[in-house]
PDB file of N, CA and C in Angstrom:
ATOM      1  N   UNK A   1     112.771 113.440  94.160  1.00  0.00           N
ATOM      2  CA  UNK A   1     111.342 113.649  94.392  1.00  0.00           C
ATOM      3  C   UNK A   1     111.124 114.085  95.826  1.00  0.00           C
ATOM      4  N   UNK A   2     110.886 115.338  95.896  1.00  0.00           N
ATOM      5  CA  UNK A   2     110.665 116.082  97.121  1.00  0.00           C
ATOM      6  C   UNK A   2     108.919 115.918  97.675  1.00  0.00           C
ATOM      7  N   UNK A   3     108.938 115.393  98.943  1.00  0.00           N
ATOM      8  CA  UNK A   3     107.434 115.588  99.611  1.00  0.00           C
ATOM      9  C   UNK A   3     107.333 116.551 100.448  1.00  0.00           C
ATOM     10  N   UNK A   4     108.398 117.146 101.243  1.00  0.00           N
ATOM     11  CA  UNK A   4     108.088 117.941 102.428  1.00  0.00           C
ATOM     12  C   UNK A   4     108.443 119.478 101.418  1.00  0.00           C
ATOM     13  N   UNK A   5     107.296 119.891 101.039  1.00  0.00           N
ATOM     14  CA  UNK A   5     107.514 120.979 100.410  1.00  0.00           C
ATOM     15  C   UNK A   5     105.710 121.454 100.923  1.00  0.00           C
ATOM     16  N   UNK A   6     105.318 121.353 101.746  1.00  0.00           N
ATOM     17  CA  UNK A   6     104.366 122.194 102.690  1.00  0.00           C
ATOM     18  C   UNK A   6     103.302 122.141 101.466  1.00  0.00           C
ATOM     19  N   UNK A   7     102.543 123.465 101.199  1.00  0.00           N
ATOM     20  CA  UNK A   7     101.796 123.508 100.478  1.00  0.00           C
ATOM     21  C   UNK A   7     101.560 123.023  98.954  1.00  0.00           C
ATOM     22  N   UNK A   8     103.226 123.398  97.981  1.00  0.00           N
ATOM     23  CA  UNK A   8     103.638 122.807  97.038  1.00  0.00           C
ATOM     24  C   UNK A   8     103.958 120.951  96.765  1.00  0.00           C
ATOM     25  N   UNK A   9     103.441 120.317  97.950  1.00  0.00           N
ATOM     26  CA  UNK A   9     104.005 118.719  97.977  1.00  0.00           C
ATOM     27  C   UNK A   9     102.542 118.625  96.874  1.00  0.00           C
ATOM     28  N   UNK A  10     101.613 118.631  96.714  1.00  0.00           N
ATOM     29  CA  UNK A  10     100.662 117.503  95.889  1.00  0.00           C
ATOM     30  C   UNK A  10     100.788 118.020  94.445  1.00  0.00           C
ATOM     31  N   UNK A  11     101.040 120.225  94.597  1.00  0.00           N
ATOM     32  CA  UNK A  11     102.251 120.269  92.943  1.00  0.00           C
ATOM     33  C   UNK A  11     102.448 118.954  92.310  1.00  0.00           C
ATOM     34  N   UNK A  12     103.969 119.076  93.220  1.00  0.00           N
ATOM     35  CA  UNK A  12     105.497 118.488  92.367  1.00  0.00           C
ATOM     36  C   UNK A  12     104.984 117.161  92.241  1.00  0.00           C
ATOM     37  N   UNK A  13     104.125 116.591  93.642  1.00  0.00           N
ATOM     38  CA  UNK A  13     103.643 115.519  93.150  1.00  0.00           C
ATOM     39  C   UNK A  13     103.675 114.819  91.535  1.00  0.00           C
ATOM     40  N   UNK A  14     102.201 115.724  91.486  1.00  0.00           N
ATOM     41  CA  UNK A  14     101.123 115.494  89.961  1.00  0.00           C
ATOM     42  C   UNK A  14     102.337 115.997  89.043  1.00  0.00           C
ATOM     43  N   UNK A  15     103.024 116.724  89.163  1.00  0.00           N
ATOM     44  CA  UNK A  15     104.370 117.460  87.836  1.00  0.00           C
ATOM     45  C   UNK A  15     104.754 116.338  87.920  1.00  0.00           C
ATOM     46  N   UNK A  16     105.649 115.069  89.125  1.00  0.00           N
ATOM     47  CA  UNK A  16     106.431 114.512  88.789  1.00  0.00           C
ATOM     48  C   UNK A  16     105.902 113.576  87.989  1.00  0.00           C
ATOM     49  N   UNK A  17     104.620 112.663  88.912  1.00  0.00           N
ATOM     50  CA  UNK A  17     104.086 111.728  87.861  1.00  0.00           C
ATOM     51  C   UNK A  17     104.039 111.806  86.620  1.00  0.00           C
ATOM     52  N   UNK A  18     103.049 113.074  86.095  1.00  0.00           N
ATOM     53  CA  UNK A  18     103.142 113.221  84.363  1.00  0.00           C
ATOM     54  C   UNK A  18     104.631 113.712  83.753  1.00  0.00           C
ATOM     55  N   UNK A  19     105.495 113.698  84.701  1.00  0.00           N
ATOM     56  CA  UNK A  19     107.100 113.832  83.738  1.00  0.00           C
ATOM     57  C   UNK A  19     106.789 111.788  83.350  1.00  0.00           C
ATOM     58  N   UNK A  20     107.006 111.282  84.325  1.00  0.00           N
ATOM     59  CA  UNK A  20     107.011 109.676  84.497  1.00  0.00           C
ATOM     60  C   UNK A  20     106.252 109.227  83.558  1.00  0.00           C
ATOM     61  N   UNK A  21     105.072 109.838  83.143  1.00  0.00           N
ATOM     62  CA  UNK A  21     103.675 109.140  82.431  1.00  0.00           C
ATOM     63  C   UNK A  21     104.626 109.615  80.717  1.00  0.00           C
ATOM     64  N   UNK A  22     104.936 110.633  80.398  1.00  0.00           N
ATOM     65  CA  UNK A  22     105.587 111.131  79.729  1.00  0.00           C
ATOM     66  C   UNK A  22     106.641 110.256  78.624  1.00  0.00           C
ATOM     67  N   UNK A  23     107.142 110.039  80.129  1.00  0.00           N
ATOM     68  CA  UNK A  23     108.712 108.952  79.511  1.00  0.00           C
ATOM     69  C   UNK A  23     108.112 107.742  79.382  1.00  0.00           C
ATOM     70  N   UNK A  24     107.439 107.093  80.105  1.00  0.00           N
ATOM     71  CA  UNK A  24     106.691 105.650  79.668  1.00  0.00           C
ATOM     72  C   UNK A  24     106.009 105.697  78.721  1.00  0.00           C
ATOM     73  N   UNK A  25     105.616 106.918  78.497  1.00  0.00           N
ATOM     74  CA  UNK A  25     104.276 106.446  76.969  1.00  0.00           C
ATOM     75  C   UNK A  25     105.378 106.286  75.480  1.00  0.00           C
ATOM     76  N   UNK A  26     106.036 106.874  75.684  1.00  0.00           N
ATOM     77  CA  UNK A  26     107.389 106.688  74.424  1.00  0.00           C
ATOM     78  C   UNK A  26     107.315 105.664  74.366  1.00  0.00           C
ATOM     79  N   UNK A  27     107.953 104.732  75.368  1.00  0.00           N
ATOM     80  CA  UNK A  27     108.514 103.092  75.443  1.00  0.00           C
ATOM     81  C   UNK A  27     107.424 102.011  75.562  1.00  0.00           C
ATOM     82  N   UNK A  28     106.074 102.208  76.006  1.00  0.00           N
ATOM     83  CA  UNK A  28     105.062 101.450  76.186  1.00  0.00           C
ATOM     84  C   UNK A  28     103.924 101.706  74.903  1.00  0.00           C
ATOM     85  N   UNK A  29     103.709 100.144  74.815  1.00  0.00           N
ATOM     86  CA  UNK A  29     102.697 100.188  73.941  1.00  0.00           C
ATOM     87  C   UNK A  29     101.763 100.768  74.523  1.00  0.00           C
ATOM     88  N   UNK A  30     100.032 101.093  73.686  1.00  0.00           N
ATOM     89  CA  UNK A  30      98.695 101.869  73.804  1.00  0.00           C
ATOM     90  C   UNK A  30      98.207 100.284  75.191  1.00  0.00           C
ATOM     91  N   UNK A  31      98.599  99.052  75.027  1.00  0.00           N
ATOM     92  CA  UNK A  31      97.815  98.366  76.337  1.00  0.00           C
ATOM     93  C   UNK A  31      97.861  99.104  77.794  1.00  0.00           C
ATOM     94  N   UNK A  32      99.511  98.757  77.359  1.00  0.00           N
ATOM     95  CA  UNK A  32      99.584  99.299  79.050  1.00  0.00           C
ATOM     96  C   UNK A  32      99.781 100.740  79.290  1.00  0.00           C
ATOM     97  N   UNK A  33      99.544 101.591  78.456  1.00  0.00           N
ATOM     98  CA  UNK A  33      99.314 103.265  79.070  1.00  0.00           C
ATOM     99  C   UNK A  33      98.350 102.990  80.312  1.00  0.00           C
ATOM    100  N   UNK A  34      97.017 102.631  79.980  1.00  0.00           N
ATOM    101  CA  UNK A  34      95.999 102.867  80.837  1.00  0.00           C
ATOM    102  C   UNK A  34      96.255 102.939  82.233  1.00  0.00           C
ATOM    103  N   UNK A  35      97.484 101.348  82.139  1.00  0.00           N
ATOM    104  CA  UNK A  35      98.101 101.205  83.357  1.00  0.00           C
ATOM    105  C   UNK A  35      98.475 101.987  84.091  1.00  0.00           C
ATOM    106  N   UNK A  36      99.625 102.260  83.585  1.00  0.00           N
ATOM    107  CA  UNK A  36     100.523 103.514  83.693  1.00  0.00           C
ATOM    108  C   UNK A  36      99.627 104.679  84.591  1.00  0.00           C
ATOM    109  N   UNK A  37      98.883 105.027  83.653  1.00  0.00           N
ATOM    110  CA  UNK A  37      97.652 106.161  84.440  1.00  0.00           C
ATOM    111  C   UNK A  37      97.044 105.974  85.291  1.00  0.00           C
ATOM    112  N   UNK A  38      96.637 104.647  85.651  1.00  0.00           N
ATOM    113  CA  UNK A  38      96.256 104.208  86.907  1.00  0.00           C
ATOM    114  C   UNK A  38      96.804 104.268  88.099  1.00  0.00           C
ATOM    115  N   UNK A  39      98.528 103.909  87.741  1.00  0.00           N
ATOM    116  CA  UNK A  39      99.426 103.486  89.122  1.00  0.00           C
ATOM    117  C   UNK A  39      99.950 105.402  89.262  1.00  0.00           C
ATOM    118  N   UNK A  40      99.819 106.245  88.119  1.00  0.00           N
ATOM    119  CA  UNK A  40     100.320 107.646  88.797  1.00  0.00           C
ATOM    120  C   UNK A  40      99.046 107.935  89.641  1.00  0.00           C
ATOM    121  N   UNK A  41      97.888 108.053  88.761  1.00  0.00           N
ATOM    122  CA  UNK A  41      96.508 108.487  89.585  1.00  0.00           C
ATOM    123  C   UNK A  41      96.712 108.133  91.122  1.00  0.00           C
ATOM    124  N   UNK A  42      96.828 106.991  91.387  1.00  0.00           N
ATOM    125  CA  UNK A  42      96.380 106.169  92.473  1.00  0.00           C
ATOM    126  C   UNK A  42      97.800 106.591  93.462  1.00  0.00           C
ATOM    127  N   UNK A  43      99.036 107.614  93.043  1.00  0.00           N
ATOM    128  CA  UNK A  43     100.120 107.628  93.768  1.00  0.00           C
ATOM    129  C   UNK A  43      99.946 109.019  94.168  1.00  0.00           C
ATOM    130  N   UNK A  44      99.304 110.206  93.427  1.00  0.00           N
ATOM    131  CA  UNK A  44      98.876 110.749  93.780  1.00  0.00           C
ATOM    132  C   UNK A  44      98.232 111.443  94.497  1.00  0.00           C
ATOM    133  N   UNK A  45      97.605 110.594  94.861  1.00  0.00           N
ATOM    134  CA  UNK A  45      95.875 110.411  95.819  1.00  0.00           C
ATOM    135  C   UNK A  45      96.802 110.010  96.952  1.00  0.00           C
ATOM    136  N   UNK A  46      97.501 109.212  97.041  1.00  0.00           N
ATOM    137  CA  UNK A  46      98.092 108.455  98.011  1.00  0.00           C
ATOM    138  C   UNK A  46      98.855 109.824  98.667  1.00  0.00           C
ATOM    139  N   UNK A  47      99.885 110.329  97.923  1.00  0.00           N
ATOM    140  CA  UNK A  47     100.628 111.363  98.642  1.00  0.00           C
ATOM    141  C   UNK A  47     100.217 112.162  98.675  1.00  0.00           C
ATOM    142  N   UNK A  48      98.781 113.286  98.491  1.00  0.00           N
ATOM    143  CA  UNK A  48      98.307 114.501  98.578  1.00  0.00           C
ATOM    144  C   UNK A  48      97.454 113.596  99.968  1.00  0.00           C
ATOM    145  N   UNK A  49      97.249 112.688 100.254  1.00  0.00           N
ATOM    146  CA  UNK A  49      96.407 112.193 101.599  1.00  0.00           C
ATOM    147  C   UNK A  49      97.481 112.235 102.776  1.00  0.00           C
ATOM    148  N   UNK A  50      98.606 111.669 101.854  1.00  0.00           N
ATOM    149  CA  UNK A  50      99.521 111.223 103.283  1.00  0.00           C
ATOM    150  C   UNK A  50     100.404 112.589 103.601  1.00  0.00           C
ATOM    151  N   UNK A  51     100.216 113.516 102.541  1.00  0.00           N
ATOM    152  CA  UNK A  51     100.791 115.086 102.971  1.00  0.00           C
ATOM    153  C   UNK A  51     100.000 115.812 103.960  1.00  0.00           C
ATOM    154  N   UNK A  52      98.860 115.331 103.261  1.00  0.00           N
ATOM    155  CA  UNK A  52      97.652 116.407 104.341  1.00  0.00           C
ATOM    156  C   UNK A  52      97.658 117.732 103.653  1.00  0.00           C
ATOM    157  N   UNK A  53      98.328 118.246 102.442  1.00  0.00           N
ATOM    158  CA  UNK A  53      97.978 119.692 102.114  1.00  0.00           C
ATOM    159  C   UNK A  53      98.316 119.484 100.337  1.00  0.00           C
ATOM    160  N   UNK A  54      97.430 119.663  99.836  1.00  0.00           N
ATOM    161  CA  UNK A  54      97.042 119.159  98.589  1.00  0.00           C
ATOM    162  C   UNK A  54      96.475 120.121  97.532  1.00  0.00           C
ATOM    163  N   UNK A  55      96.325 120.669  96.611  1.00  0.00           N
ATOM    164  CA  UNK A  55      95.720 121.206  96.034  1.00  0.00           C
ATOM    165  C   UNK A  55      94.315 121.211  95.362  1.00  0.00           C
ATOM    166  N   UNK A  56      93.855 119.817  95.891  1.00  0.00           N
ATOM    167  CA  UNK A  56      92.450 119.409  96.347  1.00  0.00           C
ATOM    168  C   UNK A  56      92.039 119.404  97.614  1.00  0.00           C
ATOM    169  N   UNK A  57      92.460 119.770  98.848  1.00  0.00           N
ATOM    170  CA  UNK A  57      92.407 119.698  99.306  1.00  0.00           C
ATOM    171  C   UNK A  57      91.723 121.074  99.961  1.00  0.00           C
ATOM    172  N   UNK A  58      92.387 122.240  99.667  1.00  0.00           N
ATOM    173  CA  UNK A  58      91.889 123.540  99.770  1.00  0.00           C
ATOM    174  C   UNK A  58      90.551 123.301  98.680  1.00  0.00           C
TER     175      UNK A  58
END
């Protein structure tokens, strides 16, 4: 999981999470998806802030 990828970091970000959200929804019951979506959302946000160049950001 690459961050220093300049403009492309909040990308690969959001790609990597929903690979992650992906493979957990197979193995996890419908309770804890929501979860799941919460802790990528919220990791997201976290690293397109702490990159500083985001695709929300422009």
């Amino acid at each position: 999981m690459k961050v220093e990828e300049g403009h492309l970091a909040g990308e690969n970000i959001t790609f990597v999470a929903t690979k992650r959200e992906r493979r957990r929804k197979r193995l996890l019951p419908k309770s804890l998806r929501s979860i799941v979506k919460a802790l990528a959302c919220g990791r997201r946000r976290r690293n397109a802030i702490a990159t500083g160049s985001g695709p929300r950001d422009r």
